[in-house]
Protein backbone atom coordinates (compact mmCIF):
# COMPACT_ATOMS: atom_id res chain seq x y z
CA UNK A 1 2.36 44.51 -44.60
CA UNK A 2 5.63 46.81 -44.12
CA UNK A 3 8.14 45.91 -41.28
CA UNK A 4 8.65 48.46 -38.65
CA UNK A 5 11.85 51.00 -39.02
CA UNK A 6 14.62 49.84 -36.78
CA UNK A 7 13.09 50.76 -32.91
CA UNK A 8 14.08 50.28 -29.61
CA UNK A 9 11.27 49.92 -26.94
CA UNK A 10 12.33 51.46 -23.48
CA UNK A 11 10.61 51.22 -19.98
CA UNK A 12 8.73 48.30 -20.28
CA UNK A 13 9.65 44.62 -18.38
CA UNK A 14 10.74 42.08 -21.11
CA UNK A 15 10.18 38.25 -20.56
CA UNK A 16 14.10 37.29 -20.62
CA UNK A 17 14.53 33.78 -20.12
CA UNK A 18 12.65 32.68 -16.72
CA UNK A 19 12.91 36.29 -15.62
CA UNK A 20 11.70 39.91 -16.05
CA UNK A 21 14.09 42.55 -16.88
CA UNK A 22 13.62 46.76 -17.33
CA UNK A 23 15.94 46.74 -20.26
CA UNK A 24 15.48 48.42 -23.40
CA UNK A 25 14.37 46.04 -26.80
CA UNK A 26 15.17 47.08 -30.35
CA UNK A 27 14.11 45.82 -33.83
CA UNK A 28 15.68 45.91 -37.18
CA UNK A 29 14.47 44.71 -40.36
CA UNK A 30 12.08 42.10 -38.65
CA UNK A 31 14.46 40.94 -36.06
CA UNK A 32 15.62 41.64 -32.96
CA UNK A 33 18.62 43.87 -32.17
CA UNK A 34 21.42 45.18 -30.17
CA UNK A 35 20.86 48.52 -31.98
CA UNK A 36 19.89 52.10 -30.19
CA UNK A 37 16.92 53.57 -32.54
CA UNK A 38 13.98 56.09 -32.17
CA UNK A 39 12.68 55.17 -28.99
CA UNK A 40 9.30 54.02 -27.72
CA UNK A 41 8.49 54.69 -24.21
CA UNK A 42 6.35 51.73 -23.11
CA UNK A 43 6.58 52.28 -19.32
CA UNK A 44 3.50 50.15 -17.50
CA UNK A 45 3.65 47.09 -20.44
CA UNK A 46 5.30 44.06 -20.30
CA UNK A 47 7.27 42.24 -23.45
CA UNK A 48 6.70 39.09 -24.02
CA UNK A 49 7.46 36.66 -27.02
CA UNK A 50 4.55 36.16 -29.47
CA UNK A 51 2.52 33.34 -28.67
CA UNK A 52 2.98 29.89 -30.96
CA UNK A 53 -0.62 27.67 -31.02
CA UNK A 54 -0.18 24.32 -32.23
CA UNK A 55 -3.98 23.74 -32.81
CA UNK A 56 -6.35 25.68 -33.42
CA UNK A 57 -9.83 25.10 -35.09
CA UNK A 58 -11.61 28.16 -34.70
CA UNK A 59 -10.84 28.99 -38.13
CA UNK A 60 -13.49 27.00 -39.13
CA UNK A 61 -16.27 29.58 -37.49
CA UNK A 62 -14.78 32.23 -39.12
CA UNK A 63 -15.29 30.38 -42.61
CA UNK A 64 -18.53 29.11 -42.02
CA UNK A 65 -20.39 30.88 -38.96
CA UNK A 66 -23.42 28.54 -39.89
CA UNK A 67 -22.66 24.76 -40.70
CA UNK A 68 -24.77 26.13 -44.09
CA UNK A 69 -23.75 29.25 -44.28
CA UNK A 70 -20.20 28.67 -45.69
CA UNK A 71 -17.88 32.46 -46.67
CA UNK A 72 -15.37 32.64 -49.01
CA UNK A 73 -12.39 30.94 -47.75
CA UNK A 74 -9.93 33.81 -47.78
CA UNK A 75 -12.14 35.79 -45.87
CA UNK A 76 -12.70 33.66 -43.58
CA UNK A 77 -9.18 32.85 -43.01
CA UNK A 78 -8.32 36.77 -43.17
CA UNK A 79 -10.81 37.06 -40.20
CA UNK A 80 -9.32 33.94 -38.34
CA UNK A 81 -5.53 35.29 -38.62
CA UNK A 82 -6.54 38.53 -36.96
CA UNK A 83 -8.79 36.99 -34.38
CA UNK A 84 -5.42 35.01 -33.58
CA UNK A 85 -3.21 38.24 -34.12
CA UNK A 86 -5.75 40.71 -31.44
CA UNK A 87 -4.83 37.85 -29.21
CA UNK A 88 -1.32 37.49 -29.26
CA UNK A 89 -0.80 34.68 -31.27
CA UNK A 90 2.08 35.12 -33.91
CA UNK A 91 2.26 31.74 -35.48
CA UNK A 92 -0.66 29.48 -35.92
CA UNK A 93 -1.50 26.06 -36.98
CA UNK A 94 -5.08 25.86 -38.14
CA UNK A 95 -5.89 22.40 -37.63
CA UNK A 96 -7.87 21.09 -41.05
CA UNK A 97 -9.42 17.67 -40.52
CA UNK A 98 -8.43 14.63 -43.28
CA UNK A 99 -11.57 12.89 -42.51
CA UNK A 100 -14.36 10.39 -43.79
CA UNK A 101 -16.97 12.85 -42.63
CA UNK A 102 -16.61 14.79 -45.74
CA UNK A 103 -17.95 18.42 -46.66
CA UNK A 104 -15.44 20.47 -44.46
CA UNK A 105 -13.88 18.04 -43.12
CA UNK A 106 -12.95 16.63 -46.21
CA UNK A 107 -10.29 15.87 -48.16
CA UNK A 108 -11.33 17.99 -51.13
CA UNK A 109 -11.71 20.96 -48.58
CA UNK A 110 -8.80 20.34 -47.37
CA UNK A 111 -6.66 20.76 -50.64
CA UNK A 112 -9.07 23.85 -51.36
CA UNK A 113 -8.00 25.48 -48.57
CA UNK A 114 -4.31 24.88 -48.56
CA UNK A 115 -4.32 26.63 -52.27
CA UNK A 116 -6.24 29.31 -50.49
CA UNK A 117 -3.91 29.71 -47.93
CA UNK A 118 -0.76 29.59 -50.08
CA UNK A 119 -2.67 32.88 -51.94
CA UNK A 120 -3.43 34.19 -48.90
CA UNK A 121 0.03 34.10 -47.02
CA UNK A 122 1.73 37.01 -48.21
CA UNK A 123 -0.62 39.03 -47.01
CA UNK A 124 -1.20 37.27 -43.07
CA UNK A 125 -0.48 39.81 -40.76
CA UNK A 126 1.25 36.57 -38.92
CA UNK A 127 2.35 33.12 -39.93
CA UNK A 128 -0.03 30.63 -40.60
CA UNK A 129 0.05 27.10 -41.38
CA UNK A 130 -1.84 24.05 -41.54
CA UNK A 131 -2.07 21.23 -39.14
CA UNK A 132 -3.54 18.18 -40.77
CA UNK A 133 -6.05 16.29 -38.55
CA UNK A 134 -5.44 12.78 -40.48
CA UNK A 135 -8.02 9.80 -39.62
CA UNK A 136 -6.38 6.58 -39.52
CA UNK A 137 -9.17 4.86 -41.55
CA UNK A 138 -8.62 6.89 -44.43
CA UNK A 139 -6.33 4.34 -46.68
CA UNK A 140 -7.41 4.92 -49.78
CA UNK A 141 -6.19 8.50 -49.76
CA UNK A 142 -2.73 7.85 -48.46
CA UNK A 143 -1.23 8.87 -52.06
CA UNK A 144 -3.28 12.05 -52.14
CA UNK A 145 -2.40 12.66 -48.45
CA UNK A 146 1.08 12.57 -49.42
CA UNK A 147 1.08 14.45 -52.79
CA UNK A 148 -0.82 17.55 -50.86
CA UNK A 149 1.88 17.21 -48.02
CA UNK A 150 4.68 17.43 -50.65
CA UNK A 151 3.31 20.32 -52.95
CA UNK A 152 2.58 22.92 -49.93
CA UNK A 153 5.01 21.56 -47.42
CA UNK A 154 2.81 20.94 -44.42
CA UNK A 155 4.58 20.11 -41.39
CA UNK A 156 2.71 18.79 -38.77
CA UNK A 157 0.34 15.98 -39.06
CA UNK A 158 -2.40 14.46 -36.14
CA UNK A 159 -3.61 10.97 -36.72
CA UNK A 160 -7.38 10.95 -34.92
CA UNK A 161 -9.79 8.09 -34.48
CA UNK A 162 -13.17 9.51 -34.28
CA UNK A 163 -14.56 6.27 -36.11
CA UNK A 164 -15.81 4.13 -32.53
CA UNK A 165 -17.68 7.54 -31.49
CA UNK A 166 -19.00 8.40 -34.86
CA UNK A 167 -21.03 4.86 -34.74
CA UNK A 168 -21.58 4.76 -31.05
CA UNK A 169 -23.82 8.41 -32.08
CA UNK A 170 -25.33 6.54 -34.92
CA UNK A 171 -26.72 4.17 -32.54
CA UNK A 172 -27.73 6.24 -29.00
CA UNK A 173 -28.40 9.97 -30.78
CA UNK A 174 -29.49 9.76 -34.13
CA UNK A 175 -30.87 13.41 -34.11
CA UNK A 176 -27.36 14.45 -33.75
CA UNK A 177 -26.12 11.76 -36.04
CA UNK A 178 -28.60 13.26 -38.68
CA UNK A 179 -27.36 16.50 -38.23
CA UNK A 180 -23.22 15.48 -38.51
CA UNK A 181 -24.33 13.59 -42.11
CA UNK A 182 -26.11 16.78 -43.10
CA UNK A 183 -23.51 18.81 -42.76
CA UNK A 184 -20.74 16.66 -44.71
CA UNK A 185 -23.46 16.52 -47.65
CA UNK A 186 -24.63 12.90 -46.77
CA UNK A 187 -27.77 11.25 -45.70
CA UNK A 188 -27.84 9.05 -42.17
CA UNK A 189 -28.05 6.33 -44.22
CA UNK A 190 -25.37 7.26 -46.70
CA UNK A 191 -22.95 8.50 -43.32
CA UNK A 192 -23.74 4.67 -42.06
CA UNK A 193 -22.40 2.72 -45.38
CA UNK A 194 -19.10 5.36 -45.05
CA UNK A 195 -18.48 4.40 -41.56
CA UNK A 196 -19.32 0.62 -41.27
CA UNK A 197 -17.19 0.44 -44.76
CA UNK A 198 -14.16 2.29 -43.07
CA UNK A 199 -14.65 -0.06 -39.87
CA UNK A 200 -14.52 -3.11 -42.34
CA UNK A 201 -10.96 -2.22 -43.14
CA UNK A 202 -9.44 -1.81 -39.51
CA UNK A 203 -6.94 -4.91 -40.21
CA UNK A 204 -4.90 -2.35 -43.25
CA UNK A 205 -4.92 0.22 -40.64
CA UNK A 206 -1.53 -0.60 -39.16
CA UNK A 207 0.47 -1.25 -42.53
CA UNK A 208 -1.16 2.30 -43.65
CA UNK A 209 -0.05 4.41 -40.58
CA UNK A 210 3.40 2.61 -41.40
CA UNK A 211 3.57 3.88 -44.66
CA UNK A 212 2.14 7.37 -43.84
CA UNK A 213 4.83 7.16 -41.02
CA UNK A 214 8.13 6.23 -42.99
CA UNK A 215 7.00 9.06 -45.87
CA UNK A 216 6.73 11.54 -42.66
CA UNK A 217 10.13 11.06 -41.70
CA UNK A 218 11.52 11.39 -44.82
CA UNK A 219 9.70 14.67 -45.58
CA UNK A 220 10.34 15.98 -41.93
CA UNK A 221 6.82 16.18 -41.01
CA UNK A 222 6.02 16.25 -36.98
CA UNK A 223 3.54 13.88 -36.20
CA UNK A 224 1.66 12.50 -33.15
CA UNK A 225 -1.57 11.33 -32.25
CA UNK A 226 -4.89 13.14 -30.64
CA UNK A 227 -7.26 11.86 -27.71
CA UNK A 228 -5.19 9.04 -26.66
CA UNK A 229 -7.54 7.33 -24.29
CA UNK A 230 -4.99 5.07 -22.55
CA UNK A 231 -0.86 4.13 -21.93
CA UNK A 232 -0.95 1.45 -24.21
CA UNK A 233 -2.59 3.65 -27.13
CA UNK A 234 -0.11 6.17 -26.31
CA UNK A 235 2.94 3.49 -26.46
CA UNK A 236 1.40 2.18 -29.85
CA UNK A 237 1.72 5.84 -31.74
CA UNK A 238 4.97 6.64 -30.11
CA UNK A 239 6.37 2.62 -31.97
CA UNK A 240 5.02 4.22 -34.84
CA UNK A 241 7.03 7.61 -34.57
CA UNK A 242 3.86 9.80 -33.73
CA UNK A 243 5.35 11.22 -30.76
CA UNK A 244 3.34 14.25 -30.13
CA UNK A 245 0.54 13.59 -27.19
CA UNK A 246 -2.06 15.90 -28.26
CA UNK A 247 -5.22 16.33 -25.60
CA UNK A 248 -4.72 12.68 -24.35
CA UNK A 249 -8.12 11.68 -22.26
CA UNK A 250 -6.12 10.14 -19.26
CA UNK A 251 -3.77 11.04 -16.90
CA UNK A 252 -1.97 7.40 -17.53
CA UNK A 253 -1.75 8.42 -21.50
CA UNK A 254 -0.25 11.50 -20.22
CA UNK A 255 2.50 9.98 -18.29
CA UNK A 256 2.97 7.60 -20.73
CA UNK A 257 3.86 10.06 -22.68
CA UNK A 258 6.23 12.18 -20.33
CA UNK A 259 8.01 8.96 -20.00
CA UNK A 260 8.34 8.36 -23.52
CA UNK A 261 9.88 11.88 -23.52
CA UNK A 262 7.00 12.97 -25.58
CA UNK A 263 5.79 16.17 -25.50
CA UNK A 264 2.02 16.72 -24.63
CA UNK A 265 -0.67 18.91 -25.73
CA UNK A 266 -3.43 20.26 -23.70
CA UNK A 267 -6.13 22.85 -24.79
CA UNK A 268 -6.14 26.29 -23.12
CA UNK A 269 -9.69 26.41 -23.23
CA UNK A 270 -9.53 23.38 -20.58
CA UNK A 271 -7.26 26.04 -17.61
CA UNK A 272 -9.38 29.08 -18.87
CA UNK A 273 -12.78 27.46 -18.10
CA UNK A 274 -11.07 25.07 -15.13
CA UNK A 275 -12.16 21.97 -16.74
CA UNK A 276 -13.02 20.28 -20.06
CA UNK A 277 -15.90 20.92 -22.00
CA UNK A 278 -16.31 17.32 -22.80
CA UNK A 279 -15.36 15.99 -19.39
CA UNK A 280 -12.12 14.71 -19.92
CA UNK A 281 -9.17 14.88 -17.57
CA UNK A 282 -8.43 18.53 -16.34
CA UNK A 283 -5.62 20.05 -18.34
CA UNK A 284 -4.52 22.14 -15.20
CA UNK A 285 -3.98 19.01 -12.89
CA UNK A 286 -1.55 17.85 -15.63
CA UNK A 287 0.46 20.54 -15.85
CA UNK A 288 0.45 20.86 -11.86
CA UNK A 289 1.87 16.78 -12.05
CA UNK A 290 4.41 18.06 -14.91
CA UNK A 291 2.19 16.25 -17.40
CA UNK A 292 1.62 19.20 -20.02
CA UNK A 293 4.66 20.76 -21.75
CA UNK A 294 2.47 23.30 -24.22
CA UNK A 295 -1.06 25.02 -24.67
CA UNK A 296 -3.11 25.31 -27.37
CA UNK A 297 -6.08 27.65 -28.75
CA UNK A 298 -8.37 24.28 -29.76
CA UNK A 299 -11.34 26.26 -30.23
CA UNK A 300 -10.80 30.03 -28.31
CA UNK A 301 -7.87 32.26 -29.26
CA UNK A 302 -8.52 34.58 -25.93
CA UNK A 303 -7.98 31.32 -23.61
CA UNK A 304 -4.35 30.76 -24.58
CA UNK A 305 -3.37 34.42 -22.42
CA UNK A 306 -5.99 34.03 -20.16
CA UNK A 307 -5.12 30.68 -19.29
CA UNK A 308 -1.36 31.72 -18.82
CA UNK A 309 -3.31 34.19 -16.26
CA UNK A 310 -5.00 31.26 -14.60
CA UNK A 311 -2.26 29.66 -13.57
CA UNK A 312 -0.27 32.63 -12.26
CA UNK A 313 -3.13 33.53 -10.06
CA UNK A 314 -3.62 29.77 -9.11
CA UNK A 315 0.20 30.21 -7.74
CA UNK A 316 0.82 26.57 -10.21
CA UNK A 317 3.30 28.84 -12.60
CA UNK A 318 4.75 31.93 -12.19
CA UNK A 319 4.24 34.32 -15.69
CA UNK A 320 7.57 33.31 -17.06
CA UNK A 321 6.56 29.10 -16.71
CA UNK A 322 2.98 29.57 -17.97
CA UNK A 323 4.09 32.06 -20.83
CA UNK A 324 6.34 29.31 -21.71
CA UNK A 325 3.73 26.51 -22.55
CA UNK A 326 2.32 28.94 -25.17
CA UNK A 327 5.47 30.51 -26.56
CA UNK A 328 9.11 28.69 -26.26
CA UNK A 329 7.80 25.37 -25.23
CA UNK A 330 5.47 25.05 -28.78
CA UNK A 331 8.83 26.67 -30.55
CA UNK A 332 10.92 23.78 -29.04
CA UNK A 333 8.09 21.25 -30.49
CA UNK A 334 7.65 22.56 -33.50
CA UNK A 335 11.80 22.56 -33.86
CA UNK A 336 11.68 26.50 -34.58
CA UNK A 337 14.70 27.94 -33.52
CA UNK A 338 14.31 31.35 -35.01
CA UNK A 339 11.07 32.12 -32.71
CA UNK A 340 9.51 31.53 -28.97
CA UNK A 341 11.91 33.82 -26.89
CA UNK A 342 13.00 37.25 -27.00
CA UNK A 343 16.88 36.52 -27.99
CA UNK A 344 19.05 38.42 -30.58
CA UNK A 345 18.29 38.16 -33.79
CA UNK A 346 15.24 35.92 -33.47
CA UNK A 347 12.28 36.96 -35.27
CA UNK A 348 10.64 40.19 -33.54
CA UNK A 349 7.63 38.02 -32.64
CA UNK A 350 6.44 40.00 -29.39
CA UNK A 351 3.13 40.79 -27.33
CA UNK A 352 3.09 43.88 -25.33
CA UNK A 353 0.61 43.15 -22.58
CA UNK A 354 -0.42 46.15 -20.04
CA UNK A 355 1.18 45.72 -16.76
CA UNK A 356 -2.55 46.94 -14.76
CA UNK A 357 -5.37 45.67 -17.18
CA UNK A 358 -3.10 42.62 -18.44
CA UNK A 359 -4.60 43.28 -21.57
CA UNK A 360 -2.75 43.08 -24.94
CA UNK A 361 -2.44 46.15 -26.80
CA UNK A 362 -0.40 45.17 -29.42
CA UNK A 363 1.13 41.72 -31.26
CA UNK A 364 4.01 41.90 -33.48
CA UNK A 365 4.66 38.96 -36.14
CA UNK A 366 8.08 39.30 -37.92
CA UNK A 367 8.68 43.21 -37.32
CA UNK A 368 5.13 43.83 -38.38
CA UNK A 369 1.98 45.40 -36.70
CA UNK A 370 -0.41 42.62 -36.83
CA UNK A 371 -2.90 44.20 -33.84
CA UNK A 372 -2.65 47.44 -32.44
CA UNK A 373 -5.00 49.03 -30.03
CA UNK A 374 -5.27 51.15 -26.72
CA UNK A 375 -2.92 53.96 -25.60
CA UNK A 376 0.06 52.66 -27.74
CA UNK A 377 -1.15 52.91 -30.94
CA UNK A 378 -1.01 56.71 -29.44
CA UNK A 379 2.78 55.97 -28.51
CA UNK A 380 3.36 54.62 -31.77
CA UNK A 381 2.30 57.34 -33.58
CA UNK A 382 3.96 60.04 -31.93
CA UNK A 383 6.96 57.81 -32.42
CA UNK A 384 6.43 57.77 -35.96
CA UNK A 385 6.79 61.41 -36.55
CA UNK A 386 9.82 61.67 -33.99
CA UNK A 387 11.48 58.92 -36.25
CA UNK A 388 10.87 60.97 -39.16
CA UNK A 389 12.92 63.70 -38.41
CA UNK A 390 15.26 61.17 -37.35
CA UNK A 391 15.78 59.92 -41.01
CA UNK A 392 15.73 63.33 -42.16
């Protein structure tokens, strides 16, 4: 995908900092500039930086619709990057489970689709990348763990424990037990033998998150932990170095957390729908308490702006705070300094959002077009041909 010629967008308000300003925005080569180019009158939109989702697993829909109805993988993640893109996400961390449920969720899948990915990249229309969802009972694959980590560079792991709820299902719903073995390729009573097998070895567990822990560090992998269900869970990943709170279940893991000086996760779905779908703690009374630093897509790319909405029209943030938890707060996180705020010569990562519908009409990932619709692809055009006879 080519990067825009050097442009300067006039008449719109740009997010600057905690404020909005009327102030023309330029381009160049991918980035953005001081520089006076062709103009683009985009009077009635706002500017605002591209969004930044931390975890998102809706990619998974996109590559199989149907548990058993499985696409080609770079399809399917084609689909899921411009999904992300019409929604104004410019970076994205699809969040690939390292699990014993297999299929998936496996770790074979998981080192199929990083290869696919790593084709795929060049032609993203925005930066994608791959959050590992790591379960702590996987020991045995520590090595391979490491050795995918190393060859493709992932940077951001999650350690989950899904283990007590996979065998509390096994016993109260074993229609829906039957179903989750089905679709990683197993039998109920082959998915039983995994789990009771990965529960026998819950005194390596510790030494093993060590080691994944220490190789982390060295490799400069963020880690943290997902679902923390209480403080003392919370304190035990942040001993370990996984300081990232992602979706914990209680408000005390959440403080815990904030007092740790740990960042926490919460999904946008959660503010969008005002509540969990799985009736955890409600994401919005975090943030309200100054318990949620960033937002995430989890399973909905639309939520992450409409949430942003929510809480504007709540009165909890104005635009500038909630745009924040999906844009320069995840940058911060993630430790990416060249993205997350509309600053000179950070990457042109932008959303231009209309100031009456609120709707975005166009994302911009690196200087490129990765969505375009509504009256400016109109403006766009017509600025196309006027910066044609500028060149000439």
């Amino acid at each position: 995908m080519a990067v825009l010629p050097p442009l300067s967008f006039t008449g719109a308000s740009v997010l600057s900092g905690d404020r909005f300003e009327k102030r023309p925005l330029s381009i160049e080569g991918g980035y953005l500039s001081t520089g006076r180019f062709p103009e683009l009158d985009l009077s009635g939109y706002m500017i605002l930086p591209g969004i930044i989702d931390l975890h998102g697993d809706a990619f998974e829909r996109h590559i199989a619709p149907r548990p058993r109805a499985p696409f080609p993988i770079r399809s399917g993640l084609a689909s899921a990057a411009r999904d992300a893109a019409a929604h104004g996400v410019t970076t994205a961390w699809f969040a690939q489970c390292w699990s014993w449920e297999g299929g998936l969720r496996g770790p074979e899948y998981a080192e199929e689709l990083l290869a696919e990915m790593r084709a795929f990249e060049p032609q993203a229309p925005i930066d994608i990348r791959l959050q590992i969802r790591c379960e702590t009972h996987m020991i045995d694959s520590r090595d391979r763990l490491l050795a995918l980590i190393r060859r493709y560079g992932v940077d951001y792991v999650i350690f989950n424990n899904h283990l007590p709820e996979a065998i509390e299902i096994a016993k109260k719903e074993p229609l829906e037990f039957a179903a989750w073995a089905k679709r990683g390729g197993r039998t109920p009573e082959e998915f039983i033998k995994v789990l009771r097998q990965a529960k026998d070895r819950k005194s390596e567990v510790p030494r093993h998150l060590w080691q994944l822990a220490e190789a982390f560090d060295t490799l400069g992998v963020t880690y943290g932990s997902h679902d923390d269900p209480d403080a003392e869970t919370r304190e035990e990943f942040r001993i370990l170095g996984a300081r990232v709170a992602e979706f914990p279940i209680s408000e005390k893991a959440a403080a815990a957390a904030k007092a740790m000086d740990d960042p926490v996760l919460m999904g946008a779905p959660n503010v969008a729908r005002g509540g969990s779908q799985s009736g955890n703690i409600s994401a919005q009374k975090l943030i309200e308490r100054g318990l949620c630093d960033a937002l995430v897509s989890d399973y909905h790319y639309p939520a992450l702006a409409q949430a942003a909405w929510v809480l504007v029209d709540k009165g909890v943030r104005d635009l500038a705070g909630a745009w924040a938890m999906i844009s320069s707060n995840p940058a911060r996180i993630m430790r990416l300094e060249d993205r997350g705020t509309l600053e000179l010569d950070k990457r042109a990562d932008l959303v231009v959002v209309n100031e009456t519908t609120r709707e975005i009409e166009a994302t911009l990932s690196g200087g490129r077009v990765a969505y375009l619709s509504g009256r400016i692809g109109q403006r766009l055009a017509a600025a196309g041909g006027e910066m044609s006879l500028a060149a000439e």
